[in-house]
N, C-alpha and C. Protein backbone atom coordinates (compact mmCIF):
# COMPACT_ATOMS: atom_id res chain seq x y z
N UNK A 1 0.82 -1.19 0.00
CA UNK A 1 0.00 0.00 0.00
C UNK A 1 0.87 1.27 0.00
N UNK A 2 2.21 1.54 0.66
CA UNK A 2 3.06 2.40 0.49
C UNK A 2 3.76 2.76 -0.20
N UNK A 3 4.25 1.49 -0.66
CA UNK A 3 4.88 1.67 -1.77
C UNK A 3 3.61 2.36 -3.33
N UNK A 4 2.91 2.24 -3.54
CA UNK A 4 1.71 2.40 -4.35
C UNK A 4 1.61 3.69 -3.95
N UNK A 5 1.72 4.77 -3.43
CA UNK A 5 1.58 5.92 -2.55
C UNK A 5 2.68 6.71 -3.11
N UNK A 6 3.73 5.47 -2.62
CA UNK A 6 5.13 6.74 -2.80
C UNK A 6 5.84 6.77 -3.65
N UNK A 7 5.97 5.37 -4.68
CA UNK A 7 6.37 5.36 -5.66
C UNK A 7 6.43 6.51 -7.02
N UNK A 8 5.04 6.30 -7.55
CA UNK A 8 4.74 7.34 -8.39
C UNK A 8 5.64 9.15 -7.85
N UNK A 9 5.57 9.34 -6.51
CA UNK A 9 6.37 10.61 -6.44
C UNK A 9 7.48 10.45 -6.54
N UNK A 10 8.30 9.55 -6.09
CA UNK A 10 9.62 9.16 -6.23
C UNK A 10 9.96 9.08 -7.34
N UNK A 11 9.25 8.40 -8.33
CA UNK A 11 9.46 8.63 -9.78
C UNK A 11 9.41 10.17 -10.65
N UNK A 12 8.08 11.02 -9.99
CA UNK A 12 8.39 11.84 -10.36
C UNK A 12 9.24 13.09 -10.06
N UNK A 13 9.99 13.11 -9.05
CA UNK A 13 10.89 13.72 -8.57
C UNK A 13 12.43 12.89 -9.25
N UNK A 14 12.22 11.93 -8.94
CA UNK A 14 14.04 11.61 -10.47
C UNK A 14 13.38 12.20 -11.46
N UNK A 15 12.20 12.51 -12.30
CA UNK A 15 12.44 12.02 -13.90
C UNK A 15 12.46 13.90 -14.07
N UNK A 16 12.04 14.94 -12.76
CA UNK A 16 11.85 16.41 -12.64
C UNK A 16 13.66 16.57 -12.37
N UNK A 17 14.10 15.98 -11.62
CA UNK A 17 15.30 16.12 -11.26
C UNK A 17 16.16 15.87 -12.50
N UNK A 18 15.90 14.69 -13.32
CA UNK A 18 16.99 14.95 -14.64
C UNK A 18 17.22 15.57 -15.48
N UNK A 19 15.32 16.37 -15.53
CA UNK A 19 14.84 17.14 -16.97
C UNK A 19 15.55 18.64 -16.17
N UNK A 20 15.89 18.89 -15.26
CA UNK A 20 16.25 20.05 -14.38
C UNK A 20 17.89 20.31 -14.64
N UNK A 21 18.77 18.76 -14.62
CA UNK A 21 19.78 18.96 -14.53
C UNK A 21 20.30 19.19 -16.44
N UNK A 22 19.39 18.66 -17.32
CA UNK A 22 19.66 18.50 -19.08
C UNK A 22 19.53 19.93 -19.04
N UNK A 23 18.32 20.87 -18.56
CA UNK A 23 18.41 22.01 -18.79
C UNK A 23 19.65 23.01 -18.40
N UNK A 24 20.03 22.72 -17.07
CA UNK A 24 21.14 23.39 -16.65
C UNK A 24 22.44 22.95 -17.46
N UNK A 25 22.57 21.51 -17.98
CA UNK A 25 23.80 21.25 -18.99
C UNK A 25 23.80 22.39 -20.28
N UNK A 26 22.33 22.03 -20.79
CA UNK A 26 21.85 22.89 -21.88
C UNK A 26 22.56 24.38 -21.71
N UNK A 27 21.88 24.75 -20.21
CA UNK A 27 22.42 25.99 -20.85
C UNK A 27 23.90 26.73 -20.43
N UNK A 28 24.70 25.51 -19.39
CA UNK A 28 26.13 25.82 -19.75
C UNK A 28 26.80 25.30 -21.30
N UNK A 29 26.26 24.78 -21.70
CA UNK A 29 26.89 24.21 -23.30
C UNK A 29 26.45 25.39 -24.42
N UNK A 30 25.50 26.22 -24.06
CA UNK A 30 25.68 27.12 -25.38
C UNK A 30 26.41 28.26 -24.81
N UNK A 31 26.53 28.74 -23.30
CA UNK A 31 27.45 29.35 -22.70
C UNK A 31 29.00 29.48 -23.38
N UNK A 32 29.59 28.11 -22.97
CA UNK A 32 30.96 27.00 -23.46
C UNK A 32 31.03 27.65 -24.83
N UNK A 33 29.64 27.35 -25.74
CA UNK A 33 29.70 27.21 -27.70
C UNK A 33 29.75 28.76 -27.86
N UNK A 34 29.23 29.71 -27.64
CA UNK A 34 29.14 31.36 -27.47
C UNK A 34 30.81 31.65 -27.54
N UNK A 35 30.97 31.47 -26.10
CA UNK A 35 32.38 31.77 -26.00
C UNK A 35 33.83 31.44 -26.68
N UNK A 36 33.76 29.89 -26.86
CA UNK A 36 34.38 29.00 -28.12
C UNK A 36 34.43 29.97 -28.99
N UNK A 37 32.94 30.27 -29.53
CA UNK A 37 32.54 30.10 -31.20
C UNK A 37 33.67 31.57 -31.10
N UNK A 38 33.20 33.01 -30.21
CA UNK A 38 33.98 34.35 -29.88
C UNK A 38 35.41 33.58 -29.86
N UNK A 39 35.76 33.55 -29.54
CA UNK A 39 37.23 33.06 -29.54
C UNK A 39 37.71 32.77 -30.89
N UNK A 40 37.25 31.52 -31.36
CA UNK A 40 37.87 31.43 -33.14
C UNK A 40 37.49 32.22 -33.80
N UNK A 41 36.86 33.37 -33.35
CA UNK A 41 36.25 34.51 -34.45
C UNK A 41 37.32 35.82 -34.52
N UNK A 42 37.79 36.29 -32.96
CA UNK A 42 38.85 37.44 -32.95
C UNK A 42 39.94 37.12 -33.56
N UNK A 43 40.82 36.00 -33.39
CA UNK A 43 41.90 35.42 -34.23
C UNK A 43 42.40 36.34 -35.72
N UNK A 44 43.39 36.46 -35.85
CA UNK A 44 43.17 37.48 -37.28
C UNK A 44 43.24 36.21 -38.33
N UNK A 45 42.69 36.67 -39.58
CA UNK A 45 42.10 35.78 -41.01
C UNK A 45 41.09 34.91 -40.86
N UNK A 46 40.28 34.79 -39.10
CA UNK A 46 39.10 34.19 -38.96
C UNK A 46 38.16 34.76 -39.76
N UNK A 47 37.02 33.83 -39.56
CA UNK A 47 35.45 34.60 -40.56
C UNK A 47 34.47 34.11 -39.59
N UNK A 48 33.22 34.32 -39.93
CA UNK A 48 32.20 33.93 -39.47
C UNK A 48 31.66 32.26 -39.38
N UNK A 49 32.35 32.13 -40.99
CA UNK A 49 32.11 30.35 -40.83
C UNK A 49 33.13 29.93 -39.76
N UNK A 50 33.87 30.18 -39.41
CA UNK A 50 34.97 29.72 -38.40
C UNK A 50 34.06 29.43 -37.01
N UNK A 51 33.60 30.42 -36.60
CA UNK A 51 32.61 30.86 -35.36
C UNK A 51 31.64 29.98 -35.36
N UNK A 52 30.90 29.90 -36.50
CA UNK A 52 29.71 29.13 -36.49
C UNK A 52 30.20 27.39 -36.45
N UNK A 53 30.95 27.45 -37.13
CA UNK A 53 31.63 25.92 -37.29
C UNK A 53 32.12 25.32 -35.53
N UNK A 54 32.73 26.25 -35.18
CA UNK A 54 33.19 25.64 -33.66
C UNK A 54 31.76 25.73 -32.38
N UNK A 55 31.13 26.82 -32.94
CA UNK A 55 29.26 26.45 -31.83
C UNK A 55 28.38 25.46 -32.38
N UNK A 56 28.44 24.82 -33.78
CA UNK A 56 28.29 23.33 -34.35
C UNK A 56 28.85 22.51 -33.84
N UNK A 57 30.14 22.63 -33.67
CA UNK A 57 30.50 21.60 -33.22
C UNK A 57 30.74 20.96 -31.63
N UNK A 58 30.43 21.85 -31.01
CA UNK A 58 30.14 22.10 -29.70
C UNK A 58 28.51 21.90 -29.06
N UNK A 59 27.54 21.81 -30.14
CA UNK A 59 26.35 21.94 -29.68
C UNK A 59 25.61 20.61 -30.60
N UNK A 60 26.48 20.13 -31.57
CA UNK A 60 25.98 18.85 -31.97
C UNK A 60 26.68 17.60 -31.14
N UNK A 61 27.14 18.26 -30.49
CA UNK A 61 28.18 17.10 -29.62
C UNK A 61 27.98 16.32 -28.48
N UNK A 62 26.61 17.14 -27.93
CA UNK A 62 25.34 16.91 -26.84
C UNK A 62 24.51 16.57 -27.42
N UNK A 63 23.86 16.94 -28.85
CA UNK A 63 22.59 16.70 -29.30
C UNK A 63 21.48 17.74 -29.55
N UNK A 64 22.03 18.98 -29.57
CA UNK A 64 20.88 20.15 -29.23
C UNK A 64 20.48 20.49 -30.59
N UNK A 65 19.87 20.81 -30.32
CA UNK A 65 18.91 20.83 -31.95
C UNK A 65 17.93 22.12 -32.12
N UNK A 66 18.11 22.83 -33.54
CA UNK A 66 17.48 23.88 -33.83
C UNK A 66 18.10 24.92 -33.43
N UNK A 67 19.30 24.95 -32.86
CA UNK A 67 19.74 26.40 -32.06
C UNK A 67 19.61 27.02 -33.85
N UNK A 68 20.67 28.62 -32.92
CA UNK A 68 21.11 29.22 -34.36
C UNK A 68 22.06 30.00 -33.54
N UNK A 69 23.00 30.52 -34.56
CA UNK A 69 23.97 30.99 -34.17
C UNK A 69 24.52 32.05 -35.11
N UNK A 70 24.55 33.71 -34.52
CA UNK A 70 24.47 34.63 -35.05
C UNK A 70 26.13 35.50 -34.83
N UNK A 71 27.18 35.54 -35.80
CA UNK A 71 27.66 36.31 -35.28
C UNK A 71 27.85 37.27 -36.01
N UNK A 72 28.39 38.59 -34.90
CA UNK A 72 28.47 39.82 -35.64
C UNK A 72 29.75 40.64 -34.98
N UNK A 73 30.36 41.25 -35.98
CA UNK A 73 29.01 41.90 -37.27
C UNK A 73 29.66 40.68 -38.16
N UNK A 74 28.74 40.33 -39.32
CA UNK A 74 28.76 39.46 -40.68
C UNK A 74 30.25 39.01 -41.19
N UNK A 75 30.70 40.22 -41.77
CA UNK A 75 32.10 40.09 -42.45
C UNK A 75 32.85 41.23 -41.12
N UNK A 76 33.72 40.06 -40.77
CA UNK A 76 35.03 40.36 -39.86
C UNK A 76 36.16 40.66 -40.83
N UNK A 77 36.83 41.76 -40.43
CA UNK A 77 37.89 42.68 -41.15
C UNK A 77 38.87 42.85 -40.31
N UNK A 78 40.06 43.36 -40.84
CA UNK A 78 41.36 43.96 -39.91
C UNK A 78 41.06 45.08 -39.29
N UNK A 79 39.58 46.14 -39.58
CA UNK A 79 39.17 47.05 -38.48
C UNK A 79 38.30 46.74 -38.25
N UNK A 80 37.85 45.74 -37.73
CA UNK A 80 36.69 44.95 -37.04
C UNK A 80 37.79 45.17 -35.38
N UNK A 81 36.97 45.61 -34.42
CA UNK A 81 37.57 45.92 -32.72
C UNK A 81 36.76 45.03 -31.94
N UNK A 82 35.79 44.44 -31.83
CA UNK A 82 34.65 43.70 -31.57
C UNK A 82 33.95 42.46 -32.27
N UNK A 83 33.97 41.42 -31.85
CA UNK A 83 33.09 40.73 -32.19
C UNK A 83 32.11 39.75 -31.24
N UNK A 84 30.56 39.45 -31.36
CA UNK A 84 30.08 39.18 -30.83
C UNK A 84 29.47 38.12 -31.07
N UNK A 85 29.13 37.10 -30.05
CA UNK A 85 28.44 35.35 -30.55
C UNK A 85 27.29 35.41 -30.13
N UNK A 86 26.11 35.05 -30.60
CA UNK A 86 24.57 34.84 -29.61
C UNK A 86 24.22 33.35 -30.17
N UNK A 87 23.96 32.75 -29.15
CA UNK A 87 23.34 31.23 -29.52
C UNK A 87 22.15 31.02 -28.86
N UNK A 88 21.08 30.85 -29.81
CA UNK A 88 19.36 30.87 -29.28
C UNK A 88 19.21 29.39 -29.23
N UNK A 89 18.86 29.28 -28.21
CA UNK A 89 18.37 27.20 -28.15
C UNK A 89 16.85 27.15 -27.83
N UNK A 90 15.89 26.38 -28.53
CA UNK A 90 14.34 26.38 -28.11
C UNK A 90 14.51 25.41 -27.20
N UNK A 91 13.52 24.95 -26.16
CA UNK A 91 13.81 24.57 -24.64
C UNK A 91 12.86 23.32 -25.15
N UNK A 92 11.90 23.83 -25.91
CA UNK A 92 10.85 22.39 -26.29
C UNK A 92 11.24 21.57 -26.90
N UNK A 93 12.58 22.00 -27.42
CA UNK A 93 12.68 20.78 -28.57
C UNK A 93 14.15 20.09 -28.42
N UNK A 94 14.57 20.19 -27.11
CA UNK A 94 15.72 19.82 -26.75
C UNK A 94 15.38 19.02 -25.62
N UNK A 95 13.86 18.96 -25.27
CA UNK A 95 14.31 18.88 -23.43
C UNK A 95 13.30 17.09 -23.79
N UNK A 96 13.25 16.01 -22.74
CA UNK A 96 12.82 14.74 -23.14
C UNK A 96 11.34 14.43 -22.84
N UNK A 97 11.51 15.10 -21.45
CA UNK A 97 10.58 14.93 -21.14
C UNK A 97 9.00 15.53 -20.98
N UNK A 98 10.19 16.86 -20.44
CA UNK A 98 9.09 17.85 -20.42
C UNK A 98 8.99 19.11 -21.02
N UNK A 99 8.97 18.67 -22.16
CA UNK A 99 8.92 19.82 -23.66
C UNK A 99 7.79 20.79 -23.57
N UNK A 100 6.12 19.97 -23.17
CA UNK A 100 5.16 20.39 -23.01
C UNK A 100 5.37 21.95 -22.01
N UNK A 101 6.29 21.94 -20.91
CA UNK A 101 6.06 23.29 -20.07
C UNK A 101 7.39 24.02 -20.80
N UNK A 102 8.02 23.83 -21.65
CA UNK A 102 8.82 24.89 -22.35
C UNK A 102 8.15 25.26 -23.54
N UNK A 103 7.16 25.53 -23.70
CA UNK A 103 6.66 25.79 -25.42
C UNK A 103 7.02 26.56 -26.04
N UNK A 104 7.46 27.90 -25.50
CA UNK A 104 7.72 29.23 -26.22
C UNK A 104 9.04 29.53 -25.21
N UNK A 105 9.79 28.97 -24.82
CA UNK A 105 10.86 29.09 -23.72
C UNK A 105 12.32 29.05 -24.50
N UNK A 106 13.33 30.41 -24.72
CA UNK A 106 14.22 30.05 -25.61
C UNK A 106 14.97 30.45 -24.96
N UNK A 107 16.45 29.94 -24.54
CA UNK A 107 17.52 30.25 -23.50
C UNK A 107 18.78 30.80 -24.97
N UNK A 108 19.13 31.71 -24.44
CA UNK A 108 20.33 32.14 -25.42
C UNK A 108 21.17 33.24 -24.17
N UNK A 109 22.48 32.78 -25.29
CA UNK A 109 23.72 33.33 -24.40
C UNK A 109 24.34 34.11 -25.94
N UNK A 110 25.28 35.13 -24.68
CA UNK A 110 25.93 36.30 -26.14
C UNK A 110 27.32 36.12 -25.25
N UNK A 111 28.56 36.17 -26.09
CA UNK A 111 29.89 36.43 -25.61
C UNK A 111 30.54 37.62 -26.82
N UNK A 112 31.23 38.70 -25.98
CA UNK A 112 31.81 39.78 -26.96
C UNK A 112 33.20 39.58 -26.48
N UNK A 113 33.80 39.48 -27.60
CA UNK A 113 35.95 39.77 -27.09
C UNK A 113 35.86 40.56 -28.15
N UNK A 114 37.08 41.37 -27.49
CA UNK A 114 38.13 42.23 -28.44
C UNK A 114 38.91 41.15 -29.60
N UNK A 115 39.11 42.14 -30.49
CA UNK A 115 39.58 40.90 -31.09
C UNK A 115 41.67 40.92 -31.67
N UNK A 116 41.82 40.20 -31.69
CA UNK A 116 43.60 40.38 -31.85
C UNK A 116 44.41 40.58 -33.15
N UNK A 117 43.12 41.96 -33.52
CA UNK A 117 43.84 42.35 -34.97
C UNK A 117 44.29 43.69 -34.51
């Protein structure tokens, strides 16, 4: 009879507790891919595919799906002083279990460096 009682919460407290901890991975990994992606971007003779290529490869490496990844400005130059990474991740379509309470929920991170031209 107790077990029948307590089970079901016990279950749902692991399966709240994992979907809690994927989110918090989630959103140190586009953190990690932001900053990465900024990094191979200041470099001098980097480009934008450079940037985008290393937050791909950083964010297909977990499994996350649908992000996008914006950097700016577009075309990086030798007077380019700034450059900036933003990575948008949708929460519904990454998460396993409980997609249903992220519907419109989008976590994104921005990293800016100077850059070493």
């Amino acid at each position: 009879m107790e077990m029948a009682i307590c089970l079901p919460i016990v279950f749902l407290v692991l399966f709240f507790s994992l979907e809690a901890a994927r989110a918090y991975f989630l959103r140190q990994a586009i953190d990690d891919a932001s900053y990465a992606a900024c990094r191979a971007a200041k470099v001098p003779g980097a480009s934008q595919m450079d940037a985008q290529f290393v937050s791909q490869k950083i964010l297909d490496s977990i499994g996350a799906i649908d992000y996008s990844t914006i950097v700016s400005p577009t075309n990086i130059t030798d007077a380019t002083e700034y450059v900036t990474v933003t990575i948008s991740l949708p929460m519904n379509k990454n998460m396993a279990l409980t997609s249903a309470f992220f519907k419109n929920k989008i976590i994104s991170s921005s990293s800016t460096l100077k850059t070493e031209r």
